[in-house]
C-alpha atoms as a PDB file:
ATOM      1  CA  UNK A   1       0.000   0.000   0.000  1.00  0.00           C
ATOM      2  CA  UNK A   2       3.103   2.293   1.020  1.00  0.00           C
ATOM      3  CA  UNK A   3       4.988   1.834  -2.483  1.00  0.00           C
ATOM      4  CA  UNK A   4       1.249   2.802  -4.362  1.00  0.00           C
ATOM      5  CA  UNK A   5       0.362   5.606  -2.449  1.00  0.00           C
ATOM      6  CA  UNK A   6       4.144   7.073  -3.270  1.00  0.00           C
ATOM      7  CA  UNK A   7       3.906   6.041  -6.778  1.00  0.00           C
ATOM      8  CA  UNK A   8       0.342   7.764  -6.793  1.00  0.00           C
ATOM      9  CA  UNK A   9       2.935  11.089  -5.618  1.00  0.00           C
ATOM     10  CA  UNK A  10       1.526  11.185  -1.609  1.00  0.00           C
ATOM     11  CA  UNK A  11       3.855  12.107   1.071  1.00  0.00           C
ATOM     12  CA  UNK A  12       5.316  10.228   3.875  1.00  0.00           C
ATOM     13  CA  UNK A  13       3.301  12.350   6.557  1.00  0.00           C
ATOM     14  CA  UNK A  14       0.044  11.483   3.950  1.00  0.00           C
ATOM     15  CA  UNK A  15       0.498   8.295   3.569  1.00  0.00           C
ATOM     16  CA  UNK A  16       0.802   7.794   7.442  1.00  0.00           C
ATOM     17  CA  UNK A  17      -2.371   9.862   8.617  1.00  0.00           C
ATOM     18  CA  UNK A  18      -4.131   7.702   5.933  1.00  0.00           C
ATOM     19  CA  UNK A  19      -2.859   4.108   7.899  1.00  0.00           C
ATOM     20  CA  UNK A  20      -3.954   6.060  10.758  1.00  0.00           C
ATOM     21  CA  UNK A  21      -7.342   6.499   9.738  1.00  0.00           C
ATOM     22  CA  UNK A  22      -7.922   2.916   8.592  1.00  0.00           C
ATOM     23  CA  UNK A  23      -6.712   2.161  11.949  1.00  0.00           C
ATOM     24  CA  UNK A  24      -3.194   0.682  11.250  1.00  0.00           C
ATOM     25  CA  UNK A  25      -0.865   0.742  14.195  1.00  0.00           C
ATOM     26  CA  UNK A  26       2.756  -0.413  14.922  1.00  0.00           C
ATOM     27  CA  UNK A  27       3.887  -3.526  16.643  1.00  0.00           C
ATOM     28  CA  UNK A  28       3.461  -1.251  19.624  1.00  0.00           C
ATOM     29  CA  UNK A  29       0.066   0.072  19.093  1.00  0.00           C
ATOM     30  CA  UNK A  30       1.641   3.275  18.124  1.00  0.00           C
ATOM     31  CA  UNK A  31       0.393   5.967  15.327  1.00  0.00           C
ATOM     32  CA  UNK A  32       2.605   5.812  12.444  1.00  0.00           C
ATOM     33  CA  UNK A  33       4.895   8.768  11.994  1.00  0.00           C
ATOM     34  CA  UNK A  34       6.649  10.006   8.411  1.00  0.00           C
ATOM     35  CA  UNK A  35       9.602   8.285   9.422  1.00  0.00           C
ATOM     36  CA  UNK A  36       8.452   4.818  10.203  1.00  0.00           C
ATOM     37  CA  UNK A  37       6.221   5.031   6.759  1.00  0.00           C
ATOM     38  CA  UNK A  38       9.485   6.303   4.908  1.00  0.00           C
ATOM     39  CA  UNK A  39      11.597   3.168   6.739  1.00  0.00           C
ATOM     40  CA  UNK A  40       8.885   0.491   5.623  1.00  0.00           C
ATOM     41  CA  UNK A  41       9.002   1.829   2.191  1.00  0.00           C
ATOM     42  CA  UNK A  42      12.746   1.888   1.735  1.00  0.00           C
ATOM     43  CA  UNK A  43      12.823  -1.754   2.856  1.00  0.00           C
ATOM     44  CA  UNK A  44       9.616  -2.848   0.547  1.00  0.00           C
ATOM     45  CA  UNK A  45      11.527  -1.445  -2.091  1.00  0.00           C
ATOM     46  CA  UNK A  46      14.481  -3.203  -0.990  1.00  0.00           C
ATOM     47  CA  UNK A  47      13.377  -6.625  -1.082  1.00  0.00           C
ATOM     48  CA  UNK A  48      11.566  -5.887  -4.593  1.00  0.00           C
END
């Protein structure tokens, strides 16, 4: 979902309010921040 919404042209800090409202969290039940959407995508993108 990460690697389409950037290919769509959204923003880290969009991208993360969106998992936010579809009520995504982190392993620790945490709101997703632009850096933690930014990591995930740089290691999606990684593993191809």
């Amino acid at each position: 979902m990460i690697l389409a919404r950037r290919a769509q042209g959204q923003g880290y800090n969009q991208i993360a309010q969106e998992l936010d409202s579809l009520g995504f969290r982190t392993r620790r039940g945490c709101r997703f921040t632009h850096k933690q959407v930014q990591r995930l995508a740089h290691r999606a993108a990684e593993k191809g």
